[in-house]
N, C-alpha and C. Protein backbone atom coordinates (compact mmCIF):
# COMPACT_ATOMS: atom_id res chain seq x y z
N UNK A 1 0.71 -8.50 -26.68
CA UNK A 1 0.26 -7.44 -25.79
C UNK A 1 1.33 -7.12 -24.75
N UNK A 2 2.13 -8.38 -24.04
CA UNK A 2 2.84 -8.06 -22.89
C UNK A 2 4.14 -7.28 -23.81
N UNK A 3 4.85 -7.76 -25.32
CA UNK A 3 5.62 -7.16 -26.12
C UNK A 3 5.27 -5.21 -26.03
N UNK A 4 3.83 -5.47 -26.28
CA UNK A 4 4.14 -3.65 -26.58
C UNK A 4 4.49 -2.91 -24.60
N UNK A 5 3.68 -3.62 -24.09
CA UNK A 5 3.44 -3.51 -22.66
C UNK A 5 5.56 -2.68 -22.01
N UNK A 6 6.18 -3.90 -22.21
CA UNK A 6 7.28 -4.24 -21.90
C UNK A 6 8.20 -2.93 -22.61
N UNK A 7 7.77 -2.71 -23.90
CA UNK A 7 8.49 -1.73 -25.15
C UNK A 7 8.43 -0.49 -24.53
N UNK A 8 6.91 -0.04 -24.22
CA UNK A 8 6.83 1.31 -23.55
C UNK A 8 7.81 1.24 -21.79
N UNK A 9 7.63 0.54 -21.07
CA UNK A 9 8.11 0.40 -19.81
C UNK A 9 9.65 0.20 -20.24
N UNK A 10 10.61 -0.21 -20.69
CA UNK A 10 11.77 0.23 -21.36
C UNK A 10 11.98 1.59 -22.07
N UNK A 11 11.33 2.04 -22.90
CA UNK A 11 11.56 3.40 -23.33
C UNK A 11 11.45 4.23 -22.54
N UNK A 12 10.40 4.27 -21.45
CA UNK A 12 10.39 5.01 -20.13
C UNK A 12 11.50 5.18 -19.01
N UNK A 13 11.71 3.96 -19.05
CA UNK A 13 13.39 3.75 -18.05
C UNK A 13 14.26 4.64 -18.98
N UNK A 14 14.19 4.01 -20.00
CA UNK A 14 15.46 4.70 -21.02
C UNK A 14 15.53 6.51 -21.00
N UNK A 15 14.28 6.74 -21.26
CA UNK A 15 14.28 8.44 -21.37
C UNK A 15 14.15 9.00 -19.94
N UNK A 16 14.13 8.49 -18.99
CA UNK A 16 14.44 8.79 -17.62
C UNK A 16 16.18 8.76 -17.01
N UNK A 17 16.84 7.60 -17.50
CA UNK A 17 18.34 7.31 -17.59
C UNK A 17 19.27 8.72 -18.88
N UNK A 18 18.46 9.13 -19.66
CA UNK A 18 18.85 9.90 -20.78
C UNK A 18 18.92 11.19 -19.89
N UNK A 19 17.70 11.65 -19.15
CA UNK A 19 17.78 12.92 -18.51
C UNK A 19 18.84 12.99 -17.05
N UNK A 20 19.36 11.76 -16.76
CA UNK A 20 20.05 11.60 -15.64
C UNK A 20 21.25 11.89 -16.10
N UNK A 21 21.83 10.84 -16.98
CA UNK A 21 23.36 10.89 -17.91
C UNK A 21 23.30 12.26 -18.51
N UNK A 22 22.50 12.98 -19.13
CA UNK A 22 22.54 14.36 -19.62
C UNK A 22 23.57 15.22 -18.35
N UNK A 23 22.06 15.47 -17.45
CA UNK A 23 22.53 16.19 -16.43
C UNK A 23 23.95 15.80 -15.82
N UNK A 24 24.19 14.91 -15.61
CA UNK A 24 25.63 14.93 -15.30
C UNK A 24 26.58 15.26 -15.72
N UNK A 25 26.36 14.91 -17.01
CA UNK A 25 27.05 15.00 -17.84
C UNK A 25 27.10 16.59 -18.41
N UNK A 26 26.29 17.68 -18.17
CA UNK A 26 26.31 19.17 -18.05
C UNK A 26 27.05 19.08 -16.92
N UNK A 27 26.92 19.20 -16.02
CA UNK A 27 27.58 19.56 -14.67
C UNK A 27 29.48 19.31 -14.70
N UNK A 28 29.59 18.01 -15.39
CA UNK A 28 30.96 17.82 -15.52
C UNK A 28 31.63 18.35 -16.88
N UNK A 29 31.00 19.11 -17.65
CA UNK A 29 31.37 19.67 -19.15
C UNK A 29 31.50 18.61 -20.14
N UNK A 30 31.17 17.22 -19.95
CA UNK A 30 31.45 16.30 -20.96
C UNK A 30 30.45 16.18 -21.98
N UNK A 31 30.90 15.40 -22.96
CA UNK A 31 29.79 15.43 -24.42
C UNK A 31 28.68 14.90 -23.84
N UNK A 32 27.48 15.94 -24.42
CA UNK A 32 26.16 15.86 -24.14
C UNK A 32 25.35 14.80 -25.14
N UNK A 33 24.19 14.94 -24.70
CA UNK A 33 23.10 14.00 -25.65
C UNK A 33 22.50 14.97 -25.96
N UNK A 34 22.16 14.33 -27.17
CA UNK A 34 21.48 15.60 -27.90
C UNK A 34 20.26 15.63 -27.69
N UNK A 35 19.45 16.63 -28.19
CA UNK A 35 18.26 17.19 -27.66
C UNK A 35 17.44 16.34 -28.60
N UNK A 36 17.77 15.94 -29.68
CA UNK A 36 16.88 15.45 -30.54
C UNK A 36 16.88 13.98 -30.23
N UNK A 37 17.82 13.39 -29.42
CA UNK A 37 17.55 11.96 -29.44
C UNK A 37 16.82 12.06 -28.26
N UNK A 38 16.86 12.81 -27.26
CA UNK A 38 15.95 12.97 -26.09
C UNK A 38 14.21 13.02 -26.64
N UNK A 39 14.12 13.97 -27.68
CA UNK A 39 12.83 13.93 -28.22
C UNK A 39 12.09 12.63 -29.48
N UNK A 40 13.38 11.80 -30.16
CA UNK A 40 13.15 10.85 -30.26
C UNK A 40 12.84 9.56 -29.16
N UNK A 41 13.45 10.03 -28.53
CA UNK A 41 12.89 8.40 -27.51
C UNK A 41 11.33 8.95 -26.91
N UNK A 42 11.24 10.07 -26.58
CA UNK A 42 9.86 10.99 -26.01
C UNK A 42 8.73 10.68 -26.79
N UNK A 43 9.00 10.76 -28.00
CA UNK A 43 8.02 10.49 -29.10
C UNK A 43 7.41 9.27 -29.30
N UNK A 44 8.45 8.23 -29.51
CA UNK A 44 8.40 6.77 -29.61
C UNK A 44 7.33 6.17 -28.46
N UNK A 45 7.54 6.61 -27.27
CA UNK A 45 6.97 6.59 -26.32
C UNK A 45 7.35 6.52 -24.58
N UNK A 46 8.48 7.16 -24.49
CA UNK A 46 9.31 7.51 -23.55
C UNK A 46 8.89 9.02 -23.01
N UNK A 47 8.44 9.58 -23.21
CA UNK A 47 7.82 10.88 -22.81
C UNK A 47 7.48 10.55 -21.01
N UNK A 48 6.95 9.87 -20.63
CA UNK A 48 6.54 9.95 -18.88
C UNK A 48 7.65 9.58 -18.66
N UNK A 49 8.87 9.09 -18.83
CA UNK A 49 9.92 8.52 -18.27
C UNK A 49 11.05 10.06 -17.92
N UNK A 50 10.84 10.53 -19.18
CA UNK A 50 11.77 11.61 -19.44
C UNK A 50 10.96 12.88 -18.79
N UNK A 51 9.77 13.11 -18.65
CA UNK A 51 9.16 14.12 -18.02
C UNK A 51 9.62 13.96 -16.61
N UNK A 52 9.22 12.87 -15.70
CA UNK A 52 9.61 12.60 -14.50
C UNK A 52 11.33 12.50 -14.38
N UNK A 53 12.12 13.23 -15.05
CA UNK A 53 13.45 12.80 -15.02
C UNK A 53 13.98 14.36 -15.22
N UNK A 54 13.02 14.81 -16.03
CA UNK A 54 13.12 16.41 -16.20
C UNK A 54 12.93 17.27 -15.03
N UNK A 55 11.77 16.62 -14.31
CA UNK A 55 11.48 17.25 -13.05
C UNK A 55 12.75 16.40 -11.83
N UNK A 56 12.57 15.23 -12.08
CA UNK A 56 13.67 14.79 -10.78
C UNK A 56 15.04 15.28 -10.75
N UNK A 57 15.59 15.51 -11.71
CA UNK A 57 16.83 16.05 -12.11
C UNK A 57 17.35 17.55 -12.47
N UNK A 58 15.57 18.25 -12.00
CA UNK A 58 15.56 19.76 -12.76
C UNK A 58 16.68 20.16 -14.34
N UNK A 59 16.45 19.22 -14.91
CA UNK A 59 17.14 19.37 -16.01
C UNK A 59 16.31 19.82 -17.30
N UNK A 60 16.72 20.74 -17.75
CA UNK A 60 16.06 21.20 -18.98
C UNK A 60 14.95 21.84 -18.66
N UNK A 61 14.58 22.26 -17.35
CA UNK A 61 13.42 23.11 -17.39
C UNK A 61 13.67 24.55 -17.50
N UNK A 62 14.69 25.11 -18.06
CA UNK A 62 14.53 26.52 -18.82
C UNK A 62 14.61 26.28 -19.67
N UNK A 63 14.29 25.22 -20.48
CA UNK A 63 13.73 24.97 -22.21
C UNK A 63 11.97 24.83 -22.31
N UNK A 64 11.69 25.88 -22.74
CA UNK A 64 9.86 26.25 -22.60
C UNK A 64 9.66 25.42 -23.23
N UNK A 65 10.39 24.69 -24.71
CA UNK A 65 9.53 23.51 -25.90
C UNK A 65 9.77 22.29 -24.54
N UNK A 66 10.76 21.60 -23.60
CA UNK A 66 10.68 20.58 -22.84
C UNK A 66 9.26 21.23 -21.42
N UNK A 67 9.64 22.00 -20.90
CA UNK A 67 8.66 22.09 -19.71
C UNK A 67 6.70 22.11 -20.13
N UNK A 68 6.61 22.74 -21.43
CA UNK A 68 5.71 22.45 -22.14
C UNK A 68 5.28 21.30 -22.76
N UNK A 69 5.76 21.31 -24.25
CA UNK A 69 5.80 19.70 -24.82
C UNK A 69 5.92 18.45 -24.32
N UNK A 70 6.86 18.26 -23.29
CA UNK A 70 6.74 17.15 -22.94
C UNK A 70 5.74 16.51 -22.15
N UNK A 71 5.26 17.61 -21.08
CA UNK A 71 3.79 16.95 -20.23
C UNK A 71 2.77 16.33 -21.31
N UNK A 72 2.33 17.31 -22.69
CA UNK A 72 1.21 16.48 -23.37
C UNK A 72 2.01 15.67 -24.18
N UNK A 73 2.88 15.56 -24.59
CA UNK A 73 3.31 14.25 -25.29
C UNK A 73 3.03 13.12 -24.41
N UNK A 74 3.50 13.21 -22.88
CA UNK A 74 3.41 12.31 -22.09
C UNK A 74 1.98 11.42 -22.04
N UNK A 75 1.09 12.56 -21.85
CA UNK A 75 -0.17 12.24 -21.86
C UNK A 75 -0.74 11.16 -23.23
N UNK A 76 -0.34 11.80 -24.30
CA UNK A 76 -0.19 11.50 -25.63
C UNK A 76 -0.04 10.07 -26.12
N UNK A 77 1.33 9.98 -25.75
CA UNK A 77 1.53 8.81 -25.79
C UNK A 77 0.91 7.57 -24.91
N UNK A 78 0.36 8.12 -23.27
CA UNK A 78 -0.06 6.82 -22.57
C UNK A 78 -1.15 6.64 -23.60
N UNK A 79 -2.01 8.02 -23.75
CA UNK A 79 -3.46 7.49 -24.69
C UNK A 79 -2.97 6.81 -26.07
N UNK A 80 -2.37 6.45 -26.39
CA UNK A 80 -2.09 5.66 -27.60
C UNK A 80 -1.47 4.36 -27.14
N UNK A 81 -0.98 4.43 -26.00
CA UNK A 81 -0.44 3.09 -25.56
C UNK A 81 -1.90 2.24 -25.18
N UNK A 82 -2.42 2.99 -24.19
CA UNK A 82 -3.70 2.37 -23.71
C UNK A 82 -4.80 2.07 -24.90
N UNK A 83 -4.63 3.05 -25.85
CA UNK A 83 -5.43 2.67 -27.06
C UNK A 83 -5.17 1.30 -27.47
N UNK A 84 -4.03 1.33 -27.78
CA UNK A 84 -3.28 -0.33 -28.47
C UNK A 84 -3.40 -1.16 -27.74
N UNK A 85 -3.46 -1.23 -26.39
CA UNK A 85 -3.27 -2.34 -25.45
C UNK A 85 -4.94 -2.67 -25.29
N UNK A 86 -5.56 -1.77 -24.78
CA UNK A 86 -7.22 -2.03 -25.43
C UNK A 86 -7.74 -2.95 -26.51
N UNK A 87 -7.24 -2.49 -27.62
CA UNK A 87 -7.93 -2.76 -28.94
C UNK A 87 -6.73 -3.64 -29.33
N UNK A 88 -5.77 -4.66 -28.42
CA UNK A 88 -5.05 -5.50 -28.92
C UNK A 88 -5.85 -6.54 -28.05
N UNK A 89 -6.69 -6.52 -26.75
CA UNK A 89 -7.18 -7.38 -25.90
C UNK A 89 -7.92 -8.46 -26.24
């Protein structure tokens, strides 16, 4: 239980650190991260990490699929986390 617990709270840091290194990394013209590994870690279950990173960093919010998609993925994923952590108790 504390394994999956720990998995999501890492992927969250992670897709929060992804929208930080992005943005900088726009600002200084250097090689970007791609959009799809941003939405792979989101998926997995990094979505609240990277939403709150989208907004802290105003990064990517003139992309309607991120300012959209990502709030209910976010949601999405806690309800499946909390599902598992529930029904692992």
């Amino acid at each position: 239980m504390y394994a999956i617990l720990i998995i999501y709270i890492i992927l969250n840091i992670y897709g929060f650190l992804l929208m930080y290194i992005d943005k900088n990394r726009a600002k200084t013209n250097k090689w970007r991260i791609s959009e799809k590994h941003i939405w792979i870690i989101s998926i997995l279950g990094g979505a609240l990490g990277t939403t709150f990173g989208m907004r802290k960093f105003r990064h990517k919010t003139k992309h309607k699929q991120f300012v959209i998609l990502l709030p209910i993925l976010t949601l999405l994923s806690i309800a499946i986390y909390v599902y598992i952590l529930v029904n692992l108790s």
